[in-house]
N, C-alpha and C. Protein backbone atom coordinates (compact mmCIF):
# COMPACT_ATOMS: atom_id res chain seq x y z
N UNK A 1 0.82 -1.21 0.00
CA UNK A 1 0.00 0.00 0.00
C UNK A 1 0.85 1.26 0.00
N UNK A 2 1.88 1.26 0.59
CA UNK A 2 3.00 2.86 0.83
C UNK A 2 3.43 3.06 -0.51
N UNK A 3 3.57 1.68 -1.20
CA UNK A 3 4.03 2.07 -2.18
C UNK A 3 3.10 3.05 -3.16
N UNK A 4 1.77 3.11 -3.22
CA UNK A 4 0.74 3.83 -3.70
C UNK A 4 0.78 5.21 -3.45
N UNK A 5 1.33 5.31 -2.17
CA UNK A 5 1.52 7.04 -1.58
C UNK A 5 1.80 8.43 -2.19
N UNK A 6 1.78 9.04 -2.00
CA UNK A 6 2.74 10.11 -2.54
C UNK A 6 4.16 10.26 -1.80
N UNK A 7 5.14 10.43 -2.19
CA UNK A 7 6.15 11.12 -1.64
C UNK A 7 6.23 11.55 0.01
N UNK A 8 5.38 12.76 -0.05
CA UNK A 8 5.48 13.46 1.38
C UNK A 8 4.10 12.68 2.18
N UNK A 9 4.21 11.66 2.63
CA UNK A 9 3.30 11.21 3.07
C UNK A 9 3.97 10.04 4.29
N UNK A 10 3.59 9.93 5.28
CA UNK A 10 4.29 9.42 6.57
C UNK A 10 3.22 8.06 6.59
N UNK A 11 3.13 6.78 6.86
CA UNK A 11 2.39 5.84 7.21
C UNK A 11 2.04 5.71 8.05
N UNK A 12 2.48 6.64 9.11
CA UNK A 12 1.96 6.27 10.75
C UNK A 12 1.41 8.14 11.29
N UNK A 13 1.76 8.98 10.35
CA UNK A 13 1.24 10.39 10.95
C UNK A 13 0.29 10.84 9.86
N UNK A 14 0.44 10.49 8.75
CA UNK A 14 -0.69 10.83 7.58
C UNK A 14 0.30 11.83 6.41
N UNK A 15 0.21 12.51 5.88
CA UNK A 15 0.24 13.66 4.81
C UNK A 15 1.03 14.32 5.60
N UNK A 16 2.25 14.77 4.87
CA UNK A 16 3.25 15.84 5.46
C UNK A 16 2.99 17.60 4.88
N UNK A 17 3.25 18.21 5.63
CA UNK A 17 3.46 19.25 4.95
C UNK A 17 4.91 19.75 4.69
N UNK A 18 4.90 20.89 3.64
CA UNK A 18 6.06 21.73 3.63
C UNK A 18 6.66 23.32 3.91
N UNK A 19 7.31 23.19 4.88
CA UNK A 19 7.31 24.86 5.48
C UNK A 19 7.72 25.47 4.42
N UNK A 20 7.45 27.08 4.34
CA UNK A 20 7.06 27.79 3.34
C UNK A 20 8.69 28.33 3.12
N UNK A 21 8.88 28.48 4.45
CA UNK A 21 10.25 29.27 4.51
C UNK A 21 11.61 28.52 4.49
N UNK A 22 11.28 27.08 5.43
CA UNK A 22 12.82 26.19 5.63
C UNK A 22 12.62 25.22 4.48
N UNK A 23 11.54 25.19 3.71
CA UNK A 23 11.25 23.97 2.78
C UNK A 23 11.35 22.61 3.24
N UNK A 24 11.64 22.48 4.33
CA UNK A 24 11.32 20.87 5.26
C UNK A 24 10.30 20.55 5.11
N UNK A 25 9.99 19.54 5.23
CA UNK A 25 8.52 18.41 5.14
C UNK A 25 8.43 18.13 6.86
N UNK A 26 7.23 18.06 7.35
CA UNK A 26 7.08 17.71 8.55
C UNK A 26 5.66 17.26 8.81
N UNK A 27 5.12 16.55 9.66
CA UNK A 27 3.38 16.23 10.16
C UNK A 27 2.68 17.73 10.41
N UNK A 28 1.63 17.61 9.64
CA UNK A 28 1.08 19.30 10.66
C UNK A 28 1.30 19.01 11.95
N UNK A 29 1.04 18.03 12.56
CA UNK A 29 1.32 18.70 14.43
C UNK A 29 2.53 19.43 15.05
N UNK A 30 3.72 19.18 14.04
CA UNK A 30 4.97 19.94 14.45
C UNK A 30 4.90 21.52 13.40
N UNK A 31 3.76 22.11 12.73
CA UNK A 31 3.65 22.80 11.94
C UNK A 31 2.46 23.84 12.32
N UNK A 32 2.57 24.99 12.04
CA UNK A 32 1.26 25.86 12.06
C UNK A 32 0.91 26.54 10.79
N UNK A 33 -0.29 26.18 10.59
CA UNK A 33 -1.03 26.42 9.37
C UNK A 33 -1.29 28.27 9.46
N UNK A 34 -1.43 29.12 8.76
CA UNK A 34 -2.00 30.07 7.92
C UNK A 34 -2.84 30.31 7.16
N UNK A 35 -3.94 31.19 6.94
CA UNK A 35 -4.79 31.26 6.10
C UNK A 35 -4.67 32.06 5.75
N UNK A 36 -5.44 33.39 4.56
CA UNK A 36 -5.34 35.08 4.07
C UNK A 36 -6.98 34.84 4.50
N UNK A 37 -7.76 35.91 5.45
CA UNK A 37 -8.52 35.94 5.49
C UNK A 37 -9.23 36.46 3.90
N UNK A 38 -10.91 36.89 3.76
CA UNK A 38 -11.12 37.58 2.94
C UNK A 38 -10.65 38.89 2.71
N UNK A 39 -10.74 39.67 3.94
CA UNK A 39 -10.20 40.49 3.85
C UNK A 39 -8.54 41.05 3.51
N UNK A 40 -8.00 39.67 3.35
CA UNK A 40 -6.52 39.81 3.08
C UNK A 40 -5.54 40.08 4.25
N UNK A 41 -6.05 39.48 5.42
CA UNK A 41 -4.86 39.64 6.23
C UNK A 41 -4.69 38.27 6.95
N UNK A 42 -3.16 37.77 6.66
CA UNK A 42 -3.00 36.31 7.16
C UNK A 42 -3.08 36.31 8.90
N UNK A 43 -4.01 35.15 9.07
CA UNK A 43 -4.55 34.74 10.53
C UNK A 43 -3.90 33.36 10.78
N UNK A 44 -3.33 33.17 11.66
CA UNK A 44 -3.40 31.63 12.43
C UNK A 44 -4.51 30.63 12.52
N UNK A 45 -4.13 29.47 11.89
CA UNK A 45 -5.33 28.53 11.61
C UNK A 45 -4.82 27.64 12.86
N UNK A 46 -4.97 27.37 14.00
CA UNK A 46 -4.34 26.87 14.96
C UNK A 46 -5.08 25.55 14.59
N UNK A 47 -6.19 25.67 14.20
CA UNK A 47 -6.96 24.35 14.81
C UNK A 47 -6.47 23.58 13.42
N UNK A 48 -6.58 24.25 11.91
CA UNK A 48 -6.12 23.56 10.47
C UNK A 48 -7.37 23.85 10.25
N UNK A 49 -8.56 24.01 10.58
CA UNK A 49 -10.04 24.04 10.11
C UNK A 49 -10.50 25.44 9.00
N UNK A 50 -9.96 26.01 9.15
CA UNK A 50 -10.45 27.91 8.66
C UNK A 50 -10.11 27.19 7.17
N UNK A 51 -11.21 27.37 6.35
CA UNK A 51 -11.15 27.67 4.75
C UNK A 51 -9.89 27.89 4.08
N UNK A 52 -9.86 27.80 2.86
CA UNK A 52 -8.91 28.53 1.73
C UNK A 52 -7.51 27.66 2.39
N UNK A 53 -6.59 27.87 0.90
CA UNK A 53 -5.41 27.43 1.17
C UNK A 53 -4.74 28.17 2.44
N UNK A 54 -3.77 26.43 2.85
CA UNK A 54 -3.42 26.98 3.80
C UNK A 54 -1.47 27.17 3.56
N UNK A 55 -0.98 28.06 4.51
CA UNK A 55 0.63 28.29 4.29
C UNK A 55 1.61 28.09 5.22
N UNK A 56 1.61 26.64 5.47
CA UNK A 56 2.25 25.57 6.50
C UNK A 56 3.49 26.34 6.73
N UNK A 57 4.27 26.39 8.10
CA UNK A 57 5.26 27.26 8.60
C UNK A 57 5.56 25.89 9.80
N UNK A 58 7.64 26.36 9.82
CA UNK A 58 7.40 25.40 11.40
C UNK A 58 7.04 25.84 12.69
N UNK A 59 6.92 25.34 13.35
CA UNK A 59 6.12 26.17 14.47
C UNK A 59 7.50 26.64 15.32
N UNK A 60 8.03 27.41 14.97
CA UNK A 60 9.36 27.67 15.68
C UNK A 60 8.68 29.85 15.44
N UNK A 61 9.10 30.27 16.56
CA UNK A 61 8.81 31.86 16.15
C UNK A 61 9.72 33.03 15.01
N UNK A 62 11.40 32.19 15.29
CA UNK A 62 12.03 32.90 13.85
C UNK A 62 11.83 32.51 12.72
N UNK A 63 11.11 31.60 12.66
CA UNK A 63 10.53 31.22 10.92
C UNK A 63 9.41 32.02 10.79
N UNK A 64 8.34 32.01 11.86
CA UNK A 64 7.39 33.21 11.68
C UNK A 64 7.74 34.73 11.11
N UNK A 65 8.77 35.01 11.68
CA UNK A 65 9.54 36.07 11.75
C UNK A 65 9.85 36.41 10.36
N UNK A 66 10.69 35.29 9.90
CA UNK A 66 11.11 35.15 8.58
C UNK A 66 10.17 35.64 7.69
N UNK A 67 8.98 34.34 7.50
CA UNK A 67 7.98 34.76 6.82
C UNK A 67 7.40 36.07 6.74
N UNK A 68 7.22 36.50 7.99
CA UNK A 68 6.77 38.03 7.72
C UNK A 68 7.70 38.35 7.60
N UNK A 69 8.64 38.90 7.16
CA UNK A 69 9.76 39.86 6.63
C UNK A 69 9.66 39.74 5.39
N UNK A 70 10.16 38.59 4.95
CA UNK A 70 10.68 38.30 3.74
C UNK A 70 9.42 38.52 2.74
N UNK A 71 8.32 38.29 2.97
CA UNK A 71 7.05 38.17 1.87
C UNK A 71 6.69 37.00 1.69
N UNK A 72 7.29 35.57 2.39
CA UNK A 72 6.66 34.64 2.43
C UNK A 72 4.92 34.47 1.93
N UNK A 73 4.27 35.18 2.76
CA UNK A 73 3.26 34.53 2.85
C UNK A 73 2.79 35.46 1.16
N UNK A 74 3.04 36.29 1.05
CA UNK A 74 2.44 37.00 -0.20
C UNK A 74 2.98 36.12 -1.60
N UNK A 75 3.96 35.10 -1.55
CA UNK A 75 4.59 34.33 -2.39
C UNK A 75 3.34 33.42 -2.43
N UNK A 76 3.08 32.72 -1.47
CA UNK A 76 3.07 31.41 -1.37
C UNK A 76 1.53 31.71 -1.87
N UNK A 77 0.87 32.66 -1.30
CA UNK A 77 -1.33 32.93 -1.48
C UNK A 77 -1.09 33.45 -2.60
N UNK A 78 0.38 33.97 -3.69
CA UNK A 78 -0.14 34.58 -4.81
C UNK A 78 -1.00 35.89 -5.02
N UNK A 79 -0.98 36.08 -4.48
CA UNK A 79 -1.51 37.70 -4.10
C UNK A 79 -1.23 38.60 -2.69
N UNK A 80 -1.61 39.86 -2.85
CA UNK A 80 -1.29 40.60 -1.96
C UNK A 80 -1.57 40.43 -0.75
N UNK A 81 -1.13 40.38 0.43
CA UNK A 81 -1.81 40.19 1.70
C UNK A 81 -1.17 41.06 2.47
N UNK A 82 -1.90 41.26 3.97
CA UNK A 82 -1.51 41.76 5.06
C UNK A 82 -1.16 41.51 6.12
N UNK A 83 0.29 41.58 6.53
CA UNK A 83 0.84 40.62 7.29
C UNK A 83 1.07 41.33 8.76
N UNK A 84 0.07 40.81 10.02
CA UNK A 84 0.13 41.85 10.74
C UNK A 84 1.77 42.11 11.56
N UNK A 85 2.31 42.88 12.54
CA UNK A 85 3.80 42.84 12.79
C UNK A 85 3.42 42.03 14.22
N UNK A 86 2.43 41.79 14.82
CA UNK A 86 2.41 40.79 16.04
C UNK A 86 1.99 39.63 15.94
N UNK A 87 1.98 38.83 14.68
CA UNK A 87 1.91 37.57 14.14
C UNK A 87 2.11 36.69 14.68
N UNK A 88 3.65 36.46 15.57
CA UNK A 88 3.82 36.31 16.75
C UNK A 88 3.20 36.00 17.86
N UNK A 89 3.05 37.01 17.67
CA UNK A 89 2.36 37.29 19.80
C UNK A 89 0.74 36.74 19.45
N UNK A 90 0.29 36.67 18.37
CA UNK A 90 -1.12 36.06 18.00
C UNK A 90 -1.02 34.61 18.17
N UNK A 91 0.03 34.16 17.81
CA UNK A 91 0.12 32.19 17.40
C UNK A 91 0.67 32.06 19.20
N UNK A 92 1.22 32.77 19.42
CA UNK A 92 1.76 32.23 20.96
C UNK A 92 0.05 32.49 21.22
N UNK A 93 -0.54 33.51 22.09
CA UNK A 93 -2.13 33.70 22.49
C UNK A 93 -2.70 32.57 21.96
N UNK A 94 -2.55 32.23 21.14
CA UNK A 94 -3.79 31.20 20.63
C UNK A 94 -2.88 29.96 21.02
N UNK A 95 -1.72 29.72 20.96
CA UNK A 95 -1.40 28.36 21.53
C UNK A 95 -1.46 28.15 23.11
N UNK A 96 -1.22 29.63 23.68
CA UNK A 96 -1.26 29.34 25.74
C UNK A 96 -2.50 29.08 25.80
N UNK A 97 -3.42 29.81 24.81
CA UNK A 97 -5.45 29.62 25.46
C UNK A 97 -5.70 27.90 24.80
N UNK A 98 -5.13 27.72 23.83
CA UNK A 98 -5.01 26.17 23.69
C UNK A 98 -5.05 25.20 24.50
N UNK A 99 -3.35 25.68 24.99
CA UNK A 99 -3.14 24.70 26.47
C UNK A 99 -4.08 24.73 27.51
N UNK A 100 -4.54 26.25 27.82
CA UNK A 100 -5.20 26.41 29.08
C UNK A 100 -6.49 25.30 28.92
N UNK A 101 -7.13 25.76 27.76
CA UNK A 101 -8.43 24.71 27.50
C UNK A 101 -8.25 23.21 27.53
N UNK A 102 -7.11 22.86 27.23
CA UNK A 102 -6.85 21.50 27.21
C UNK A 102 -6.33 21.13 28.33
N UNK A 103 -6.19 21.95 29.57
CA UNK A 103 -5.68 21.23 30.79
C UNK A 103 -6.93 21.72 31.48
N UNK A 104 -8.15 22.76 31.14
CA UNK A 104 -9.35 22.55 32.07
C UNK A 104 -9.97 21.22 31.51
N UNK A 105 -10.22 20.76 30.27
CA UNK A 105 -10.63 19.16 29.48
C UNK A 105 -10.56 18.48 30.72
N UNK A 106 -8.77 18.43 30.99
CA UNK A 106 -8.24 17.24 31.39
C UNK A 106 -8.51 17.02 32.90
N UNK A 107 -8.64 18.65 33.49
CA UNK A 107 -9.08 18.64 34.73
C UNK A 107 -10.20 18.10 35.11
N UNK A 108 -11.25 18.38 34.10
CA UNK A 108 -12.65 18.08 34.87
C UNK A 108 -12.65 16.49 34.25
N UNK A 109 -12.00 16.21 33.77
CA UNK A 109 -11.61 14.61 33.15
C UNK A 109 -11.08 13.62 34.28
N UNK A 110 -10.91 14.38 35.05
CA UNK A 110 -9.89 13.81 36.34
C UNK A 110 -8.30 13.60 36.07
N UNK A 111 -7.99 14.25 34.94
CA UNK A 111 -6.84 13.39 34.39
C UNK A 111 -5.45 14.64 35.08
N UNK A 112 -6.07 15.42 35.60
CA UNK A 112 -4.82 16.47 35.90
C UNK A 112 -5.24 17.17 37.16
N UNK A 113 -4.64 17.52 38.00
CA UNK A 113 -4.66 17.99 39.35
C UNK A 113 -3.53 19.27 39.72
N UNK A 114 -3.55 19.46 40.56
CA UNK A 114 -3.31 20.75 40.93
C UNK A 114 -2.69 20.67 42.80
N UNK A 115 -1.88 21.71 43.10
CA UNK A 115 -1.34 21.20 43.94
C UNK A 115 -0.46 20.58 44.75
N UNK A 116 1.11 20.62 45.59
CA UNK A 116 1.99 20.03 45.70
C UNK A 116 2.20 18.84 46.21
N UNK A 117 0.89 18.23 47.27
CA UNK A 117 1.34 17.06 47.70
C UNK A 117 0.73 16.11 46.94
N UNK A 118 -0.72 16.45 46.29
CA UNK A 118 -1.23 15.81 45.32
C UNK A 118 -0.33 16.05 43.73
N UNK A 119 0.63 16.49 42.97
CA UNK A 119 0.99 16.50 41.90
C UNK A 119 2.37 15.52 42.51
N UNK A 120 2.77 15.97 44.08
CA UNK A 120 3.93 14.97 44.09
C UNK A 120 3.49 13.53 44.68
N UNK A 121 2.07 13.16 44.98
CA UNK A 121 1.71 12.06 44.93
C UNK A 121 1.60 10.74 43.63
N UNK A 122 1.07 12.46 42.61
CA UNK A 122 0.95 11.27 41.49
C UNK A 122 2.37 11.26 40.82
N UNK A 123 3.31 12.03 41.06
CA UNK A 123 4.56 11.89 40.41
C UNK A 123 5.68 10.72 41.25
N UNK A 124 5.76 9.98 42.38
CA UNK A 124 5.37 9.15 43.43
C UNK A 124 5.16 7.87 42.53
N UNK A 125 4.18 7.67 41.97
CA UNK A 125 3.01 7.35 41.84
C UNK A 125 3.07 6.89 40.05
N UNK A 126 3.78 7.36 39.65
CA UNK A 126 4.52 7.44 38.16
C UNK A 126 3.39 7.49 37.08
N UNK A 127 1.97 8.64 38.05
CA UNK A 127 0.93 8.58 37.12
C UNK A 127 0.93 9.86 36.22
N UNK A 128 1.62 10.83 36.46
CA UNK A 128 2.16 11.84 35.84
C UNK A 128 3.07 12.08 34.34
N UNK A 129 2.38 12.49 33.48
CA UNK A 129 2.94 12.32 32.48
C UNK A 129 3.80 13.56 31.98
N UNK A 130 3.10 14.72 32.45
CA UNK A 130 3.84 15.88 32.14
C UNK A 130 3.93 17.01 33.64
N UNK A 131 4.38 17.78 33.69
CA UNK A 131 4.70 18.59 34.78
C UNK A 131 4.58 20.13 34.33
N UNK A 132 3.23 21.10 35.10
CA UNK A 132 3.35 22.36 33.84
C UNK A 132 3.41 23.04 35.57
N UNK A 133 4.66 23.73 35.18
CA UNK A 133 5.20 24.57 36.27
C UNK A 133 4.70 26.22 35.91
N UNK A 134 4.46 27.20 36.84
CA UNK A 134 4.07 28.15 36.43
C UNK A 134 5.44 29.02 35.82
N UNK A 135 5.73 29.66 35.34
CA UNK A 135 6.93 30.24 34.38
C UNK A 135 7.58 31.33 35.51
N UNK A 136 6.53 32.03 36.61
CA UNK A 136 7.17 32.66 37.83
C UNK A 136 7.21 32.07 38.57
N UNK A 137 7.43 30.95 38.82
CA UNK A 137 7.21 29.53 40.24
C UNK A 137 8.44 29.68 40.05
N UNK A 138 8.35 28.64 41.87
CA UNK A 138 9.83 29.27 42.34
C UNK A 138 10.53 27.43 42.35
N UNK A 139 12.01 27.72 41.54
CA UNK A 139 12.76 26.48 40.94
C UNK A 139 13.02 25.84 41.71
N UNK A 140 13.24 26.22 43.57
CA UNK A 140 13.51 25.33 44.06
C UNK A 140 12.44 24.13 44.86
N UNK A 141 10.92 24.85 44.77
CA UNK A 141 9.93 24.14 44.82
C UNK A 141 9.90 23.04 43.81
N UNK A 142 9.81 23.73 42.44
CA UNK A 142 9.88 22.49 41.36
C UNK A 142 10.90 21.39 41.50
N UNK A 143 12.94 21.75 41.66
CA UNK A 143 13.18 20.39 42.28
C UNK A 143 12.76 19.52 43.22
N UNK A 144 12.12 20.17 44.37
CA UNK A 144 11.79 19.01 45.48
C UNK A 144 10.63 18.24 44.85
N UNK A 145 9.67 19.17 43.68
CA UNK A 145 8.73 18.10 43.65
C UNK A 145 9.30 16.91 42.22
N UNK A 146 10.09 17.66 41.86
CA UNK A 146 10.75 16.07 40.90
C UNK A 146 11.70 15.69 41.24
N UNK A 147 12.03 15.43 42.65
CA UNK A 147 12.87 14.92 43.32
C UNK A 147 13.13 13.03 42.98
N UNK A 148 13.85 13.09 42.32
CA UNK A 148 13.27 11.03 41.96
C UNK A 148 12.71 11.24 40.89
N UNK A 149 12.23 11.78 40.00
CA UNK A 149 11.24 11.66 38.73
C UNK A 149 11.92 13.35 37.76
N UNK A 150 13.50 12.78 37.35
CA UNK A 150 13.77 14.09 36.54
C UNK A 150 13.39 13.69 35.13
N UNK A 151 12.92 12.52 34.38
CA UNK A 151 12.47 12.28 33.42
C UNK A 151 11.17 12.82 32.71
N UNK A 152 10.44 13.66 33.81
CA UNK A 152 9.44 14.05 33.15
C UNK A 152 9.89 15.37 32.77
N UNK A 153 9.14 15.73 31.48
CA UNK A 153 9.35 16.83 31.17
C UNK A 153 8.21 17.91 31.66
N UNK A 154 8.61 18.93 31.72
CA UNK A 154 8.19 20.12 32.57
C UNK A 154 8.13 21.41 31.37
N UNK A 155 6.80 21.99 31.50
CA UNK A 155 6.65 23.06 30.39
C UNK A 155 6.01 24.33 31.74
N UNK A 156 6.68 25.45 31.54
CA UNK A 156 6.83 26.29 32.18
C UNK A 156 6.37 28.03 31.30
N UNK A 157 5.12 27.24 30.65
CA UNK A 157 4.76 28.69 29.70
C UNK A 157 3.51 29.61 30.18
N UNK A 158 3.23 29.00 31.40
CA UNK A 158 1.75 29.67 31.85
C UNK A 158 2.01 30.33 33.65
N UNK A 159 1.86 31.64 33.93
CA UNK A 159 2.27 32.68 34.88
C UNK A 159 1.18 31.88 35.75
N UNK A 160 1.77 32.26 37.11
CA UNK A 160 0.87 31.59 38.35
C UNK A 160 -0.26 31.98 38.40
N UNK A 161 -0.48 33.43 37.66
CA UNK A 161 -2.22 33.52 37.63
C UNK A 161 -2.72 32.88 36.80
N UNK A 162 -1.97 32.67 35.57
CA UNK A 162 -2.87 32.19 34.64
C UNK A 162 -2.90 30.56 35.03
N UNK A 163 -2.45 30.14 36.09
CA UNK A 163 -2.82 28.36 36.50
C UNK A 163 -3.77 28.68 37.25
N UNK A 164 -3.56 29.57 38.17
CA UNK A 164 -4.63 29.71 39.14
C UNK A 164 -5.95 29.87 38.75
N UNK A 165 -6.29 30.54 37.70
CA UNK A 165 -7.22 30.66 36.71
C UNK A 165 -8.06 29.17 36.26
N UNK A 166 -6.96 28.46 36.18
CA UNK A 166 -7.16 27.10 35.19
C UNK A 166 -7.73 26.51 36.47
N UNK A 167 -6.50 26.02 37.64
CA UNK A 167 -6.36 25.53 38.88
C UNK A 167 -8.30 25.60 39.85
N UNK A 168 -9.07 27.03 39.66
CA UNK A 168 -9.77 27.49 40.70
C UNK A 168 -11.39 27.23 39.64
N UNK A 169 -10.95 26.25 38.09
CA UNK A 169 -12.47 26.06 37.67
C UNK A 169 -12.55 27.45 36.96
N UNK A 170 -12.31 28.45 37.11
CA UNK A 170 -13.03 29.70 36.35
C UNK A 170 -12.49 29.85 34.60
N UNK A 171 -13.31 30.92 34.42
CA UNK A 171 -13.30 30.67 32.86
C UNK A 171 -11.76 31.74 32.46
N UNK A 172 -11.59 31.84 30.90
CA UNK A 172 -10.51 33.02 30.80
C UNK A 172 -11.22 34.06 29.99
């Protein structure tokens, strides 16, 4: 059957894309899509869902960068567009409110908790898969609680209010 494939096509992740700017092939999940609205100004397709061709980038922020400088995206849609200068700071916003939503999911899922003797129970406990430290939390709290468990990885992109937020049930 692979042999039937196309080229950029993975057997176990689906259809690759190609960044606009590094020309690498990669899965969209390591990739963020682009759209030109109607109005002509390129938006973040975070989810891949928004209409019209899309203008696959790696999800790294100096390739963003790139792209808007260089004219990337006006190459690739073939016509004129408007490329805003916080392009940036839009794909980060839409990826932290991402996370946030996907760790209230997981909360009311039971699947994530909150808390030091309960996060170092389940880390204990080796039921812990990831570790999201607040980005102003203080480092020497975080070693004691992966004290024995430095294998997990730890993402540190969300400020203590914005857990507390997540942490206390309320909305953003």
């Amino acid at each position: 059957m692979s042999g039937d494939l196309p080229e950029a096509y993975d057997d176990e992740k689906g259809p690759l894309r190609r960044c606009a700017v590094t020309r690498e092939q990669g899965p969209p999940s390591l990739m963020i899509r682009f759209v030109v609205s109607p109005s002509g100004v390129v938006v973040p397709d975070l989810d891949a869902r928004l209409p019209g061709r899309g203008i696959w980038l790696s999800a790294r922020r100096d390739v963003i960068e790139q792209a808007r400088k260089r004219g990337v995206f006006a190459r690739a849609a073939r016509c004129q567009v408007i490329v805003p200068e916080d392009l940036s700071a839009q794909v980060e916003a839409g990826l932290l409110r991402r996370m946030v939503e996907l760790l209230g999911l997981a909360r009311r899922a039971g699947q994530s908790i909150s808390g030091f003797m309960k996060v170092r129970e389940w880390v204990a406990q080796r039921r812990a898969a990831v570790i999201v430290h607040a980005s102003d939390g203080s480092g020497d709290e975080l070693g004691r609680l992966m004290s024995g468990a430095r294998d997990l990885p730890v993402v540190e992109a969300l400020s203590t209010e914005d857990l507390a937020k997540f942490s206390d049930g309320s909305e953003w």
